[in-house]
Protein backbone atom coordinates (compact mmCIF):
# COMPACT_ATOMS: atom_id res chain seq x y z
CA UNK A 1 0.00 0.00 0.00
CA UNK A 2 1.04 3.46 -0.95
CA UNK A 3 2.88 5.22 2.00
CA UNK A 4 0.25 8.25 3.21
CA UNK A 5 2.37 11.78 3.90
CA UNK A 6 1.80 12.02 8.26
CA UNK A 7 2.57 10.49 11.31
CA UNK A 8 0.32 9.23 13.85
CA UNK A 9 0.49 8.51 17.54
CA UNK A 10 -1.33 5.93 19.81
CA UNK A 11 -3.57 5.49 22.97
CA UNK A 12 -1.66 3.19 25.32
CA UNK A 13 1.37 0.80 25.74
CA UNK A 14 -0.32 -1.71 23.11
CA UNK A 15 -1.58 -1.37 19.74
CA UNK A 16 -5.62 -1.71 19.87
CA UNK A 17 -7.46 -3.56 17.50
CA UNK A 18 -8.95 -0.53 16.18
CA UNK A 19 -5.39 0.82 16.25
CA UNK A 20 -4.66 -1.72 13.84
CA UNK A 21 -6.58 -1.71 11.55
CA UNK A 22 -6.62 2.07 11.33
CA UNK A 23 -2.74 1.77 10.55
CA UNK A 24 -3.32 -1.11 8.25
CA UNK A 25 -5.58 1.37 6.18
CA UNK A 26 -3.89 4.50 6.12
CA UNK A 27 -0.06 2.98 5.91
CA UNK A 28 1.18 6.49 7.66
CA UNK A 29 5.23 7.73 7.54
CA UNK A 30 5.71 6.80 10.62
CA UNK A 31 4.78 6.37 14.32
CA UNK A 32 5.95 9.28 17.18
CA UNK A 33 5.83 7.83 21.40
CA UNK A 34 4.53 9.81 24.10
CA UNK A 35 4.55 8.62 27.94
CA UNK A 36 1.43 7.09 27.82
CA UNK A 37 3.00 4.28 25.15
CA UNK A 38 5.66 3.66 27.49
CA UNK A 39 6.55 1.18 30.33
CA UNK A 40 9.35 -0.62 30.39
CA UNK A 41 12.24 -1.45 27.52
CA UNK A 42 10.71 -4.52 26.56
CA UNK A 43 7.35 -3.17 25.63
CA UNK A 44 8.38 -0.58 23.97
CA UNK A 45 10.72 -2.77 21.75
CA UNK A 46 7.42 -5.12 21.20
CA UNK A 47 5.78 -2.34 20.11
CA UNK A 48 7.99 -0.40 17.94
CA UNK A 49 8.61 -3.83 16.05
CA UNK A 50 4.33 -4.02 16.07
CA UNK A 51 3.85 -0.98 14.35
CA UNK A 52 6.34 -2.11 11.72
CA UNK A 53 4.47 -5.33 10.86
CA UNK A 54 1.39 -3.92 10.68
CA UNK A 55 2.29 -1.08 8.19
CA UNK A 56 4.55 -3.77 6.54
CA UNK A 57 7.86 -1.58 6.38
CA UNK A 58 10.25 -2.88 9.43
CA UNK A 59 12.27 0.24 8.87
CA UNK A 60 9.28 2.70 9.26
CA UNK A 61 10.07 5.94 11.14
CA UNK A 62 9.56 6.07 15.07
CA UNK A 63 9.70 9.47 16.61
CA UNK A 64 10.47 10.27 20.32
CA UNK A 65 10.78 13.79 21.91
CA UNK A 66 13.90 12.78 24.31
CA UNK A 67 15.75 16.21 24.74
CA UNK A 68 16.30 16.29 28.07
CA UNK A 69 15.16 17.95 31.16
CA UNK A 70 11.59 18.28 31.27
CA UNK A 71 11.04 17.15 27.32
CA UNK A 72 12.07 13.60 27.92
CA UNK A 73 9.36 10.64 27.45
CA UNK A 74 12.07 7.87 29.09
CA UNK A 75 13.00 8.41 31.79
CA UNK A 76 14.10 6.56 35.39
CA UNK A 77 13.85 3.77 36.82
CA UNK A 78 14.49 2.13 33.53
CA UNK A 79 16.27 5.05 31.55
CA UNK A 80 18.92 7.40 32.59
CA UNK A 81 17.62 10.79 32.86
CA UNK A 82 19.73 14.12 30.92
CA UNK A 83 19.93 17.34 31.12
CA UNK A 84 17.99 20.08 29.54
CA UNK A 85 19.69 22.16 26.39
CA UNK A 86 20.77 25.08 29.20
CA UNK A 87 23.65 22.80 30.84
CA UNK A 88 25.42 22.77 27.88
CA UNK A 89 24.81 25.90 27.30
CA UNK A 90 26.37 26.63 31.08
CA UNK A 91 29.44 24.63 29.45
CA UNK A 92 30.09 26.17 26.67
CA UNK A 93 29.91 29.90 28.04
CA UNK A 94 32.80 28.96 29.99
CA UNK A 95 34.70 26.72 27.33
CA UNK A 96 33.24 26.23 24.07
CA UNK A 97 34.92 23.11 23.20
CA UNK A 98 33.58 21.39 26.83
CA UNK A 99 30.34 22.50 25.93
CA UNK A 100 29.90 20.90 22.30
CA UNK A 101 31.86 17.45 23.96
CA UNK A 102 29.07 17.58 26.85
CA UNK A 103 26.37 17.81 24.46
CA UNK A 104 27.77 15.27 21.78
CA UNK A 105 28.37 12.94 23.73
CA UNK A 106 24.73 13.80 25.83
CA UNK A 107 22.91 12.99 22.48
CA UNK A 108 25.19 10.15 21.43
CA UNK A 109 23.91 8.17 24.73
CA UNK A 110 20.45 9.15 24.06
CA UNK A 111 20.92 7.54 21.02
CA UNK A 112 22.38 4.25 22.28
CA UNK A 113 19.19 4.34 24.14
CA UNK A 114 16.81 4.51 21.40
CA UNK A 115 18.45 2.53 19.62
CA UNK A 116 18.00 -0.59 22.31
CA UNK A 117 14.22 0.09 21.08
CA UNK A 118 14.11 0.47 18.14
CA UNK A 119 13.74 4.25 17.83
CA UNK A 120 14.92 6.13 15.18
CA UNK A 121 14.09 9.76 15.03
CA UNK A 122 14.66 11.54 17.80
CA UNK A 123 12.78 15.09 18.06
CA UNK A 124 15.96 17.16 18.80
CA UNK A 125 18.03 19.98 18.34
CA UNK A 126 15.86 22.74 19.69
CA UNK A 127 17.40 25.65 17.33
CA UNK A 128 15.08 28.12 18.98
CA UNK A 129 17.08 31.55 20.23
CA UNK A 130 14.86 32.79 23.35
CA UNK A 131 14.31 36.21 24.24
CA UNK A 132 13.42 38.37 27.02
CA UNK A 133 9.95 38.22 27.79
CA UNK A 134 9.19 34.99 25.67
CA UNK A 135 6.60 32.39 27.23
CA UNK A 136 8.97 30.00 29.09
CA UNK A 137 7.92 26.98 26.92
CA UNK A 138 11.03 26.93 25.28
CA UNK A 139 13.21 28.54 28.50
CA UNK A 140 15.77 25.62 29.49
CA UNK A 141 15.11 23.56 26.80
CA UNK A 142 17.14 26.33 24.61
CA UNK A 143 21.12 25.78 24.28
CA UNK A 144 21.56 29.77 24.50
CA UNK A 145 20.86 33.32 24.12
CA UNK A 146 22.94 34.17 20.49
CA UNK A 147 22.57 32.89 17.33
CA UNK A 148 26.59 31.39 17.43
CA UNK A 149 25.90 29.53 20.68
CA UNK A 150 22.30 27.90 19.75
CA UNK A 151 23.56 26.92 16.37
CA UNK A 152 26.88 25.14 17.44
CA UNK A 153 25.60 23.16 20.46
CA UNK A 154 22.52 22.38 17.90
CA UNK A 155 25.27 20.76 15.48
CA UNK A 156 27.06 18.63 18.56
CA UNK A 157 23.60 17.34 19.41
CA UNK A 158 23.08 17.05 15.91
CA UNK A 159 26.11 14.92 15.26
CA UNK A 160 25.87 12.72 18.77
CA UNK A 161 22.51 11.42 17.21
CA UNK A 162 23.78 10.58 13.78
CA UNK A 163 27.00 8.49 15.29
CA UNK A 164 24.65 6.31 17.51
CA UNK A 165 22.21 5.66 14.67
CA UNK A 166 19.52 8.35 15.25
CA UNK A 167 18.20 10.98 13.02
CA UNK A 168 17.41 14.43 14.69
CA UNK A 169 14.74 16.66 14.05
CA UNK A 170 15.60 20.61 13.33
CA UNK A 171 12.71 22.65 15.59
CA UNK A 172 10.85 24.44 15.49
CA UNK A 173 11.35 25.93 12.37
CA UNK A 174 11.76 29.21 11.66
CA UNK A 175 11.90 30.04 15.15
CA UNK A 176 10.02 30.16 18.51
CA UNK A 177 11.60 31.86 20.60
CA UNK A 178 10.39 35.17 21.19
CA UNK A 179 6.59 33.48 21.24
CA UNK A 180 4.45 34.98 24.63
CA UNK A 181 2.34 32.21 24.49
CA UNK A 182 2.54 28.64 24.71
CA UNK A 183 1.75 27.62 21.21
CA UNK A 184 0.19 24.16 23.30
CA UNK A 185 -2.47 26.08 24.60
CA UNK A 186 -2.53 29.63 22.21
CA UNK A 187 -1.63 31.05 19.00
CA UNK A 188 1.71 33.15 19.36
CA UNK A 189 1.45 36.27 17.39
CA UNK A 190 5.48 37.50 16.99
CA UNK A 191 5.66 41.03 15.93
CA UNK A 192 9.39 41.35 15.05
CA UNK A 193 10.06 42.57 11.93
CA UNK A 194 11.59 40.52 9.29
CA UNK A 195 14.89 41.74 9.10
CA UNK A 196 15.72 41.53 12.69
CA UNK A 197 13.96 37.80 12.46
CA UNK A 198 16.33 37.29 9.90
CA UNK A 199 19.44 37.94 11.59
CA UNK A 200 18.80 36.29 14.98
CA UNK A 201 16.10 33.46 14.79
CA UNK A 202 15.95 32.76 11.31
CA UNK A 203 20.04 32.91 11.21
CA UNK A 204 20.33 29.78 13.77
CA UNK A 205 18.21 27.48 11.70
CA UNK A 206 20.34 28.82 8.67
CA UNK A 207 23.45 27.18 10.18
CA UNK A 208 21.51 24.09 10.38
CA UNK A 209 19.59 23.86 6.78
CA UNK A 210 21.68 20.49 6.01
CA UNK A 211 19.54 18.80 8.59
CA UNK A 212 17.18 15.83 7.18
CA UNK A 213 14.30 16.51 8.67
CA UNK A 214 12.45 19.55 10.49
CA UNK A 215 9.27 20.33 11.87
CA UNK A 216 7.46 24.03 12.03
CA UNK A 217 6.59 26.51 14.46
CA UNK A 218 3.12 27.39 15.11
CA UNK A 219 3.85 30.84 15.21
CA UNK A 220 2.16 34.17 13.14
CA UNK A 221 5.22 36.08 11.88
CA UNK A 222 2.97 39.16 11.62
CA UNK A 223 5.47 41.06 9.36
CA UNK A 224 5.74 38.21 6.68
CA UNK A 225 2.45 36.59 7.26
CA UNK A 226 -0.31 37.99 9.72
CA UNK A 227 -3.08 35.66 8.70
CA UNK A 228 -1.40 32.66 9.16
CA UNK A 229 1.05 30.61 11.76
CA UNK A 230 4.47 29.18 9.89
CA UNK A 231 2.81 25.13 9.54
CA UNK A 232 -0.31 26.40 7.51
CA UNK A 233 1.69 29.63 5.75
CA UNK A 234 2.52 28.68 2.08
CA UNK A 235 4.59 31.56 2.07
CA UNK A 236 6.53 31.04 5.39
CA UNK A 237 7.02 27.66 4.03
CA UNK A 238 8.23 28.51 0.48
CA UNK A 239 10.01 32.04 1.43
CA UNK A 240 11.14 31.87 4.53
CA UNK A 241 12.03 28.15 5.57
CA UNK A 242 12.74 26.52 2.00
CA UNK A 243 13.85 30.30 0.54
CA UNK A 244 15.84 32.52 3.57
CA UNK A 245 16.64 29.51 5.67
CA UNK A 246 17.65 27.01 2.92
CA UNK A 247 15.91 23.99 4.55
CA UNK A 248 15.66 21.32 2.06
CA UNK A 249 15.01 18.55 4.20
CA UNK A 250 11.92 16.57 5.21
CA UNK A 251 9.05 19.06 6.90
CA UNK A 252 6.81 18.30 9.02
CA UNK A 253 4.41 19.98 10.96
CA UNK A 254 4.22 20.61 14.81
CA UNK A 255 1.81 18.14 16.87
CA UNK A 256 -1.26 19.80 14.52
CA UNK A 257 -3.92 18.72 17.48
CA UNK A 258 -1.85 21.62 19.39
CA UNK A 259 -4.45 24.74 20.98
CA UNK A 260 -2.65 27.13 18.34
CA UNK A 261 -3.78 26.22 15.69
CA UNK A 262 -7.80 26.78 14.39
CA UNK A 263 -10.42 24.82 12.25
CA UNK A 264 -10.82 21.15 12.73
CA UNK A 265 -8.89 18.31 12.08
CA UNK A 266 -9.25 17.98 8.64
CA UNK A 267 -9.38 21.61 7.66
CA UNK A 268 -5.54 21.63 9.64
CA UNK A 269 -4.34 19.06 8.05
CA UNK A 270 -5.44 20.08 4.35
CA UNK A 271 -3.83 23.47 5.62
CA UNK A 272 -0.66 22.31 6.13
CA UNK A 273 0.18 20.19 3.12
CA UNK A 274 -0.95 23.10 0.98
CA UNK A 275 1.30 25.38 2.52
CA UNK A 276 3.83 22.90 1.28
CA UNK A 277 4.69 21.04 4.93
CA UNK A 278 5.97 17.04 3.90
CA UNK A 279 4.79 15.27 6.30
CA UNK A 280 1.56 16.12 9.18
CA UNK A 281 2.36 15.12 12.77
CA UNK A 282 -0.62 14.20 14.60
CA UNK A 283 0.64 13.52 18.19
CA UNK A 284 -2.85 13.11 21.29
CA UNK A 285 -3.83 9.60 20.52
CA UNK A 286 -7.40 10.04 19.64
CA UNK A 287 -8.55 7.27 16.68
CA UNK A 288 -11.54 10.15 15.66
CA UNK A 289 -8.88 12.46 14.84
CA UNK A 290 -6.34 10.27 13.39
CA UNK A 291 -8.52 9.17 11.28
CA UNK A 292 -9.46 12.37 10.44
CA UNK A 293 -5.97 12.99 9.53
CA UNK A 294 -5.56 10.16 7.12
CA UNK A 295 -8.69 11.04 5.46
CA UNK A 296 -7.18 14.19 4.56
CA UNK A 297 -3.89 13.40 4.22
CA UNK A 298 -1.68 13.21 0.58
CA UNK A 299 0.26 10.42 -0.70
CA UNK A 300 3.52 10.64 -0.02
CA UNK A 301 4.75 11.19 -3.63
CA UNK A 302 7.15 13.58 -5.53
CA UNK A 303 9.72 16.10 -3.78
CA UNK A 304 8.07 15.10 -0.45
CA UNK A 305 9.03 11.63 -1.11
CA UNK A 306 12.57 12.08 -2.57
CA UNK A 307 13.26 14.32 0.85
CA UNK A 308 11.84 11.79 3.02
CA UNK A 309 13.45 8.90 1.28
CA UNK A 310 17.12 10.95 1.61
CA UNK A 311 16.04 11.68 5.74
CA UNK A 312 15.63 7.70 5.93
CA UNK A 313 19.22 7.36 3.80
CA UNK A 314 21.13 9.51 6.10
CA UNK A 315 20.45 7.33 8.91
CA UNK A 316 23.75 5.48 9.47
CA UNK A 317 25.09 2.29 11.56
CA UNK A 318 25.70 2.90 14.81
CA UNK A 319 30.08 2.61 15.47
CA UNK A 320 31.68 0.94 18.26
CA UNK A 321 30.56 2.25 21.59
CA UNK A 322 31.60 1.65 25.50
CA UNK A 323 28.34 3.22 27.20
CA UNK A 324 29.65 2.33 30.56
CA UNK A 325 32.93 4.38 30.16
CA UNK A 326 30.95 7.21 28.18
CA UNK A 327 28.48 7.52 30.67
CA UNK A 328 31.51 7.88 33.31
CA UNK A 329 32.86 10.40 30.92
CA UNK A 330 29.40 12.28 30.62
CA UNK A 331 29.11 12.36 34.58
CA UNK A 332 32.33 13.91 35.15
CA UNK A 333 31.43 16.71 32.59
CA UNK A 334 28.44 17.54 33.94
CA UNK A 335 29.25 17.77 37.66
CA UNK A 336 28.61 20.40 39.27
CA UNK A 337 26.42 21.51 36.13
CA UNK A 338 23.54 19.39 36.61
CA UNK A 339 21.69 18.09 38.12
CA UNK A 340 21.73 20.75 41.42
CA UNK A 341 22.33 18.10 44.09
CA UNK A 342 25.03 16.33 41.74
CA UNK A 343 23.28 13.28 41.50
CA UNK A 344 22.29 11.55 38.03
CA UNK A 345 20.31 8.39 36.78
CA UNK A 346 22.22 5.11 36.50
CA UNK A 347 19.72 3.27 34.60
């Protein structure tokens, strides 16, 4: 069956029946995990190798939002826990080349993590440059305040994931970090002119174009585009991310079940793919909407198919790897950085 252009995510720890045969149907991209689908290492390796039988493609994408801090879906007692983007950040404003080892080698565990289940995308670097003022949504999760610092910890993260096996995911394009509002719960309206955008949170994700995949703000840019946030704006997509950035990768969309965006289901995702997003990421669970989703959803076909075919290419074999020693390694680099009482997850 013809691959359909979104990914979807599930109820629980098991794939329904209904589950099934809803993924059967629609054949999406791939599959993204939230805390709810996970309980312990085994399970989730059952399940990740589920979803692949069903939509009959073993290597089919699973997604995972494991930055660190308080984005992380594993977690203790059976996974270690890491830091948020700051502590690096804390690192590399006191030596730059301590800060880009932390966070390599940070994301290279991660990825020797996912890749004990299976998991293959992971939702990370956060190339977002936060401002005074902005809704703390993004807050620690950022690597920094400038452009040069956000962008080169964004790489090490970047190239951590790739030598354990794991593709990252460039976010949130073109930039969300002067947003008030919690784009969860709101629409963020950014008032910023362009060129100033340009320079600072456009700039970071320019560094970082070369990335395979990327997923959208859902953000109004009122100076390029006041009718419409980034994911649904055809010309956010086509000027600003694939023209001023340079992003030629895989795009998806933010979670599009998000309180930002308006319209139902179906009107959201027909929104986004005519803007000219690649891929839809539908994240809460709910079969209704899902289905709603694939109803509405495109084929993946064309120069959505040849970017998300190169994404899936890039993905390389993990090298050889002592985790014991590294995670030794990572400790001692991160002491007296974080966590505040010194102590970290063993698992």
């Amino acid at each position: 069956m013809a691959v359909s252009a979104f990914i979807t995510g599930l109820a629980g720890t098991k794939i329904t029946a209904a589950e099934q045969a809803f993924l059967r149907e629609s054949s999406p991209w791939g599959l993204i995990l939230f805390k709810r689908n996970i309980s312990t290492p085994r399970q989730v390796a059952a399940l990740v190798q589920h979803f692949g039988e069903i939509v009959g493609r073993e290597d089919a994408p699973v997604l995972i939002d494991q930055e660190g801090g308080r984005v992380a879906r594993l977690g203790s007692p059976h996974w270690p826990d890491y830091p948020p983007g700051v502590a690096y950040g804390r690192i590399y404003e006191r030596d730059e080349e301590a800060g880009l080892a932390a966070a390599r080698l940070g994301a290279r565990l991660m990825a020797a993590d996912l890749c004990d289940l299976g998991i293959s995308v992971d939702c990370v670097p956060v190339a977002d440059v936060p401002t005074v003022g902005a809704d703390p949504i993004i807050g620690d999760r950022a690597y920094g305040s400038t452009v040069r610092q956000v962008a080169a910890i964004a790489r090490a993260v970047t190239e951590g994931l790739m030598a354990g096996g794991v593709l990252p995911v460039l976010k949130h394009i073109p930039g969300h970090g002067r947003a008030t509002v919690d784009s969860h719960m709101k629409l963020p309206v950014v008032e910023t002119d362009r060129s100033t955008l340009a320079a600072t949170d456009f700039a970071a994700f320019r560094a970082l174009a070369d990335l395979p995949l990327g997923m959208t703000a859902h953000v109004v840019y009122a100076s390029i585009d006041a009718d419409h946030p980034a994911t649904t704006s055809a010309i956010m997509v086509s000027d600003v991310i694939r023209g001023d950035i340079g992003f030629d990768g895989a795009l998806m969309t933010d979670d599009i079940s998000m309180g930002a965006l308006s319209g139902s289901i179906a009107q959201r995702t027909r929104a986004a793919f005519a803007a000219g997003c690649d891929l839809v990421l539908h994240c809460n669970g709910n079969i209704q909407q899902m289905q709603q989703v694939a109803a509405n959803a495109q084929g993946l076909e064309g120069a959505a198919a040849q970017r998300a075919e190169r994404a899936l290419c890039a993905r390389q074999r993990p090298g050889p790897f002592d985790r014991t020693a590294a995670r030794a390694d990572f400790a001692r680099m991160m002491d007296g950085v974080w966590p505040a009482d010194g102590r970290m997850g063993s698992a």
